[in-house]
N, C-alpha and C. Protein backbone atom coordinates (compact mmCIF):
# COMPACT_ATOMS: atom_id res chain seq x y z
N UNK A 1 6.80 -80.89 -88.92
CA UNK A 1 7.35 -80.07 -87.86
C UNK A 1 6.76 -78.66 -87.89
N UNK A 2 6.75 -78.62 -89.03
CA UNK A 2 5.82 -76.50 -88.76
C UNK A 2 4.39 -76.90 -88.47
N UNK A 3 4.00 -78.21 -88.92
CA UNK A 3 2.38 -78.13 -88.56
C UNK A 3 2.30 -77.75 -86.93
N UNK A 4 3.24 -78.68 -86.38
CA UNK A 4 3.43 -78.64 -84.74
C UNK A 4 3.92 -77.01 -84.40
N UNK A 5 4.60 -76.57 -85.14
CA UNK A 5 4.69 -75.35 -84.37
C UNK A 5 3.48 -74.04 -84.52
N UNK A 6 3.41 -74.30 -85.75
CA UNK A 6 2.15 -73.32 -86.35
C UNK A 6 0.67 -73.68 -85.54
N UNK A 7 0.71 -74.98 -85.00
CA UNK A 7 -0.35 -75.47 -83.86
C UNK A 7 0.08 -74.77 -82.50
N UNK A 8 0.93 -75.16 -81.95
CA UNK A 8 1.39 -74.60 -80.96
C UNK A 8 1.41 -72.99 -80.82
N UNK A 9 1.68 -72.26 -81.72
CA UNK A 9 1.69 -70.59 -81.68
C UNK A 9 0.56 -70.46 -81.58
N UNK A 10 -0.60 -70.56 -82.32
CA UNK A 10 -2.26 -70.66 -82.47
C UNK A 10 -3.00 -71.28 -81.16
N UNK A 11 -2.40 -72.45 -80.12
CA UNK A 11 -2.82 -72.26 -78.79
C UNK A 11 -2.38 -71.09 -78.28
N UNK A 12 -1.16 -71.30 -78.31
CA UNK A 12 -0.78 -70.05 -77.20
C UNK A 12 -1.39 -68.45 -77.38
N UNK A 13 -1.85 -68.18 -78.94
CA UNK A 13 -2.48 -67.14 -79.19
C UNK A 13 -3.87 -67.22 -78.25
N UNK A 14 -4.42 -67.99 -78.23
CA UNK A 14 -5.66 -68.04 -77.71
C UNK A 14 -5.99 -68.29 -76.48
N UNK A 15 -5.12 -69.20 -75.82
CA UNK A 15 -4.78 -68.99 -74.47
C UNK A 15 -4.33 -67.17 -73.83
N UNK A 16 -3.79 -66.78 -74.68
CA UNK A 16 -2.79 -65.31 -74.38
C UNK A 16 -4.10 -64.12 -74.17
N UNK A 17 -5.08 -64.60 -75.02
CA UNK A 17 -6.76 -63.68 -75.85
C UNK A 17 -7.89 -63.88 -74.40
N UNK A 18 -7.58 -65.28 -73.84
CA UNK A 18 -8.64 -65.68 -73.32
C UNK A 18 -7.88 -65.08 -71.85
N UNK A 19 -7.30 -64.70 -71.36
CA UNK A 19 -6.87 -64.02 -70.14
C UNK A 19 -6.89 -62.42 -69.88
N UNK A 20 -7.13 -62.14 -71.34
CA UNK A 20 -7.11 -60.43 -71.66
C UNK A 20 -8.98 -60.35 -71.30
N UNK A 21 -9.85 -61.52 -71.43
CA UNK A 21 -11.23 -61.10 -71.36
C UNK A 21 -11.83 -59.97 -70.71
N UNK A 22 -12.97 -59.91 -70.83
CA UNK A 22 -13.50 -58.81 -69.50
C UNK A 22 -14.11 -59.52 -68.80
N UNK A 23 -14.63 -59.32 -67.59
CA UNK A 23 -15.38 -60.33 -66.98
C UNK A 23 -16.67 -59.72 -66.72
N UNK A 24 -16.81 -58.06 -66.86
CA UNK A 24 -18.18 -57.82 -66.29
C UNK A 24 -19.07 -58.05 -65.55
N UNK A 25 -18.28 -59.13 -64.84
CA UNK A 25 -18.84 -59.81 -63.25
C UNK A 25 -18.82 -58.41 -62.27
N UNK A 26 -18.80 -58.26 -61.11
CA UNK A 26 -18.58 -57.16 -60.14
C UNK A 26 -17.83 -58.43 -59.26
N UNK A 27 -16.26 -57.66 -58.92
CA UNK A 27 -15.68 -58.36 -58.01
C UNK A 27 -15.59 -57.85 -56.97
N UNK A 28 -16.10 -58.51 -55.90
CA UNK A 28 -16.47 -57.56 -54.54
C UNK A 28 -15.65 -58.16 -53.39
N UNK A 29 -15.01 -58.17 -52.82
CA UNK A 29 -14.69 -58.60 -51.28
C UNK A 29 -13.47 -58.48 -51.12
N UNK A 30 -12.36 -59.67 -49.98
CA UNK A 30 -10.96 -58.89 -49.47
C UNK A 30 -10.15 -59.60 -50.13
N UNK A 31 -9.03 -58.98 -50.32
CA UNK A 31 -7.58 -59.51 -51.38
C UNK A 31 -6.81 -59.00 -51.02
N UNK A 32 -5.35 -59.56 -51.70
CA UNK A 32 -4.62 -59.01 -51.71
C UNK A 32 -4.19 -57.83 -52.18
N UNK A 33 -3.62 -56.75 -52.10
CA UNK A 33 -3.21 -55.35 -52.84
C UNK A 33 -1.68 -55.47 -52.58
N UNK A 34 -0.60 -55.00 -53.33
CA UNK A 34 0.72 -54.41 -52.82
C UNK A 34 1.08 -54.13 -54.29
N UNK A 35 2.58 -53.74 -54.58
CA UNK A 35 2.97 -52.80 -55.81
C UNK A 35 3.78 -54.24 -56.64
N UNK A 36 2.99 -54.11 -57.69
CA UNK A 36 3.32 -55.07 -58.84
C UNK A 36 4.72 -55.94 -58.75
N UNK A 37 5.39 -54.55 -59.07
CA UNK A 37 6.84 -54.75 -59.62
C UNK A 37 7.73 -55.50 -58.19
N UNK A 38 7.13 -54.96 -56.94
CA UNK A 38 8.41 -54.95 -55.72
C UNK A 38 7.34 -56.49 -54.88
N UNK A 39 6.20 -57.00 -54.75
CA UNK A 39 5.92 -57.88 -54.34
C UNK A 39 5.38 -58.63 -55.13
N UNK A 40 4.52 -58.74 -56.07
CA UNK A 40 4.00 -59.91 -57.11
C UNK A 40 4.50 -60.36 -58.37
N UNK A 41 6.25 -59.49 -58.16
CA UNK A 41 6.90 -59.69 -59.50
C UNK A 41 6.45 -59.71 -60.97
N UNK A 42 5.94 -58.83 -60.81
CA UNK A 42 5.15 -58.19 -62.92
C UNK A 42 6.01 -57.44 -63.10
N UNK A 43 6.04 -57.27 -64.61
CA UNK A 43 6.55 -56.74 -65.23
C UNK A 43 6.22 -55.27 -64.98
N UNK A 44 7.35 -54.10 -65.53
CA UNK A 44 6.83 -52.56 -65.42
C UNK A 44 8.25 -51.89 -65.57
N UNK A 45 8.18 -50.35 -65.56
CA UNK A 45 9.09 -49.36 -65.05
C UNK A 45 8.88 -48.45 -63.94
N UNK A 46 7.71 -48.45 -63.44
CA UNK A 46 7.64 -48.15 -62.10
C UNK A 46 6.56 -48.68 -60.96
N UNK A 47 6.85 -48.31 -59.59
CA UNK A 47 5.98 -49.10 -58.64
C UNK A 47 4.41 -48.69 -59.09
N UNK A 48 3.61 -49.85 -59.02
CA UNK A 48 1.89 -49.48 -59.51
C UNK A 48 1.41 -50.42 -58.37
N UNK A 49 0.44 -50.07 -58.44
CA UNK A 49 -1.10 -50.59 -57.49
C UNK A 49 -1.32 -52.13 -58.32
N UNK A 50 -1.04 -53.18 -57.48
CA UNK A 50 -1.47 -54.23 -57.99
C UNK A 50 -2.41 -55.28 -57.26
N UNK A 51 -3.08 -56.37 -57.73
CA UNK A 51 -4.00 -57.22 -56.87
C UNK A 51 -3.94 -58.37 -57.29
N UNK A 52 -4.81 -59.33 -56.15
CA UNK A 52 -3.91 -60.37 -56.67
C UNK A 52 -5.08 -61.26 -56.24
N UNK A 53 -6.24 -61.94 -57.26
CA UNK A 53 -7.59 -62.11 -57.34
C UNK A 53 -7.30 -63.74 -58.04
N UNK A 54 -7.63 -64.93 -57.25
CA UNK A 54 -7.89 -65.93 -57.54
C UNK A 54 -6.35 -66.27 -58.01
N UNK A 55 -4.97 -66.01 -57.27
CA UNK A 55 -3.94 -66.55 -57.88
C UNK A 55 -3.50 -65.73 -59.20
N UNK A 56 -4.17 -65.05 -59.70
CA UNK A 56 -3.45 -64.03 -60.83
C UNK A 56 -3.70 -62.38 -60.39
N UNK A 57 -2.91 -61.87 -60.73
CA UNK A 57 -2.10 -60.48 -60.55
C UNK A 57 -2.47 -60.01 -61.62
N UNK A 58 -2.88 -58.56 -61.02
CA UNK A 58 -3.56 -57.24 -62.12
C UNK A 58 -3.18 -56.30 -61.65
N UNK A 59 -2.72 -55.30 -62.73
CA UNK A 59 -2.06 -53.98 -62.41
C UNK A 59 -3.64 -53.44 -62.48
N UNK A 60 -3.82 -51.87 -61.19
CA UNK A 60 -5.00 -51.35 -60.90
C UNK A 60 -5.54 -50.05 -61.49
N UNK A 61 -6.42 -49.64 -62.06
CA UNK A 61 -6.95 -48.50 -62.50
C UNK A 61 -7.68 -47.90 -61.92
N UNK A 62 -7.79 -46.48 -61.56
CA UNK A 62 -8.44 -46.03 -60.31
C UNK A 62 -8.15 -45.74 -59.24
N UNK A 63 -6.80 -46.71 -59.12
CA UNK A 63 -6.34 -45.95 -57.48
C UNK A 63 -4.98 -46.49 -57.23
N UNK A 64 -4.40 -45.57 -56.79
CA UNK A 64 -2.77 -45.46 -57.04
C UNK A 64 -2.13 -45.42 -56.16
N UNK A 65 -0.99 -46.04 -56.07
CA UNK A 65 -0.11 -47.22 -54.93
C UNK A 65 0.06 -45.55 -53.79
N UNK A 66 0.64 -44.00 -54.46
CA UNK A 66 0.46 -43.42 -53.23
C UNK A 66 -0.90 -42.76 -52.96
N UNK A 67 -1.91 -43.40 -53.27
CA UNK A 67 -3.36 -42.55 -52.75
C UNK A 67 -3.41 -43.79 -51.32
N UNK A 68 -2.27 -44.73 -51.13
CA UNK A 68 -2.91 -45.47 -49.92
C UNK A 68 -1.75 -45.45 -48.83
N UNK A 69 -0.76 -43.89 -48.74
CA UNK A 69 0.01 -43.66 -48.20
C UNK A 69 1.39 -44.01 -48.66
N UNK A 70 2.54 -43.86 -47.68
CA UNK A 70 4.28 -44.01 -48.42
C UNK A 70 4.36 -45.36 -49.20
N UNK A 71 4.12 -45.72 -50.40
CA UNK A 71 4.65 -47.01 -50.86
C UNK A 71 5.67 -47.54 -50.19
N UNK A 72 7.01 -46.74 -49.55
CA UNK A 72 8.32 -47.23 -49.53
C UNK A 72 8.34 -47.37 -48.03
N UNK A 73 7.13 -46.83 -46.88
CA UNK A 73 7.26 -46.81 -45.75
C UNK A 73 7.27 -48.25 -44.90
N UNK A 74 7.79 -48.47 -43.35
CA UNK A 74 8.04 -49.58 -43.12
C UNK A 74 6.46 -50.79 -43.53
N UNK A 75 5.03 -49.86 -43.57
CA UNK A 75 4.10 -50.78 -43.62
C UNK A 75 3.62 -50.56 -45.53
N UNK A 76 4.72 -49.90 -45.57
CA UNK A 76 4.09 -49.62 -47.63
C UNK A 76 3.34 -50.53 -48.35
N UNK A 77 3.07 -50.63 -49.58
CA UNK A 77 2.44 -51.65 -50.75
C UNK A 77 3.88 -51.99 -51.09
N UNK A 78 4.73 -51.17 -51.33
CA UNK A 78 6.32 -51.52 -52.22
C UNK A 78 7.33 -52.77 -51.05
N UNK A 79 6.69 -52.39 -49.63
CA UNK A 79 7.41 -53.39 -48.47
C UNK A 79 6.99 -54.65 -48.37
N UNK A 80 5.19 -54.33 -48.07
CA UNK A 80 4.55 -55.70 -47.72
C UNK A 80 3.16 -55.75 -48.72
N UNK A 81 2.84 -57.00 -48.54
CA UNK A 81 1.51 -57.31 -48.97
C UNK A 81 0.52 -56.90 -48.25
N UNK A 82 -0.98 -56.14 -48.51
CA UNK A 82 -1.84 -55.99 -47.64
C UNK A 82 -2.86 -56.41 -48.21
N UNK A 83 -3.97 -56.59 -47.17
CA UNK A 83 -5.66 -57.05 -47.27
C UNK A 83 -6.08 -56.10 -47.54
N UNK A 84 -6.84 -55.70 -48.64
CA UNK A 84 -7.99 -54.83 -48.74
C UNK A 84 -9.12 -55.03 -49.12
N UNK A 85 -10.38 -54.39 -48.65
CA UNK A 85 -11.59 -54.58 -49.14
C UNK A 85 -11.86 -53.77 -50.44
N UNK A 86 -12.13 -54.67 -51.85
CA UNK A 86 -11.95 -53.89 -52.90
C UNK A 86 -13.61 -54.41 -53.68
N UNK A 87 -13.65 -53.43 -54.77
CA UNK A 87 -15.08 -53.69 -55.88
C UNK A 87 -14.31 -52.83 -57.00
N UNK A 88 -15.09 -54.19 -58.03
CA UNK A 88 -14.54 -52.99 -59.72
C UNK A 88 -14.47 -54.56 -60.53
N UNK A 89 -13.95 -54.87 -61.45
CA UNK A 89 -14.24 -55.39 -62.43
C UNK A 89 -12.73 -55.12 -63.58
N UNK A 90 -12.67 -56.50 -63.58
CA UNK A 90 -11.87 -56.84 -64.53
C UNK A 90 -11.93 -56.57 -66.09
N UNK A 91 -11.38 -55.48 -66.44
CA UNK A 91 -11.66 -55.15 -68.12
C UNK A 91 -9.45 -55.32 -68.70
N UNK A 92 -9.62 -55.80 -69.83
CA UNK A 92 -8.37 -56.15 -70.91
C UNK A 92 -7.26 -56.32 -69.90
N UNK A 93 -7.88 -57.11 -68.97
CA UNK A 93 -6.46 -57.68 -68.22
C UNK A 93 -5.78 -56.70 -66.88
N UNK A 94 -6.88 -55.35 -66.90
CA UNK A 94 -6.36 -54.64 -65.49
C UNK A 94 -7.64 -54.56 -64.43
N UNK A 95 -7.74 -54.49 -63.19
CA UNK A 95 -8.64 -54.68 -62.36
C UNK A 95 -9.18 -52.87 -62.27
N UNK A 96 -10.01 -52.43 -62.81
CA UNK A 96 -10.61 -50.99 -62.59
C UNK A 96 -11.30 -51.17 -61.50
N UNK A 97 -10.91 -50.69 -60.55
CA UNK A 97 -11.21 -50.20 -58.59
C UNK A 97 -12.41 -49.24 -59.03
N UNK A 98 -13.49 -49.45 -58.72
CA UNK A 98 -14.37 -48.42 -57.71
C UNK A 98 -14.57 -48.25 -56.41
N UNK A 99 -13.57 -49.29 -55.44
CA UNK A 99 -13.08 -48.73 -54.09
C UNK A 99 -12.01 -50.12 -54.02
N UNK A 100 -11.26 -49.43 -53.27
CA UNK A 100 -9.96 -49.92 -52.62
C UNK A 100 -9.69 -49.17 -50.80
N UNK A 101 -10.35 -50.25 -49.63
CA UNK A 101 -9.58 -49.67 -48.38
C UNK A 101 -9.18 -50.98 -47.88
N UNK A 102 -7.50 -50.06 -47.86
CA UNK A 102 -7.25 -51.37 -47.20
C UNK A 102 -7.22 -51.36 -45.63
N UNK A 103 -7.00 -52.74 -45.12
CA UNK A 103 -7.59 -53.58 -43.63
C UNK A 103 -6.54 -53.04 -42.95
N UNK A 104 -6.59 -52.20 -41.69
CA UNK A 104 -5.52 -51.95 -40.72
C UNK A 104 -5.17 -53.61 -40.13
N UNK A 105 -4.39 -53.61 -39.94
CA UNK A 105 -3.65 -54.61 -39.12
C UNK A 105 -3.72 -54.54 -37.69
């Protein structure tokens, strides 16, 4: 029985390692953006800039939920989900923006 668990902790370690990667790819084109905590349900203590790239969610570095106007306003990041055209690269699990505009509606 500990072999099984001491196996089991040791996937999940490495599974847990292999999602923190960097990707050093350049991720370029349109996604989702809105604030972590109030639409993509992550963890936090306050509203942040989040994205949401192939089905997984990354809190953002570089550009901040009010550099893209009222978070809390009727069209906010904290209200709704928006499209933006973004570039930057995935480093230890957060998406670092070298641009973020998002798509008028």
């Amino acid at each position: 029985m500990l072999k099984v668990i001491s196996l089991s902790a040791i996937v999940f370690l490495i599974a847990s390692c292999a999602t923190m990667k960097n990707t050093n790819t350049t991720i370029e084109g349109t996604y989702d953006v809105s604030c972590g905590i109030c639409n993509f349900e992550m963890t936090g203590d306050d509203c942040a800039l989040a994205i949401r790239i192939d089905g997984k969610d990354y809190y953002v570095e570089g550009s901040a939920i009010d550099e893209h106007g009222d978070a809390h306003a009727k069209d906010g990041l904290c209200t709704v989900v928006r499209k933006a055209k973004v570039k930057g690269v995935i480093k230890k699990g957060v998406f670092v923006a070298e641009k973020i505009e998002l798509i008028e509606e």
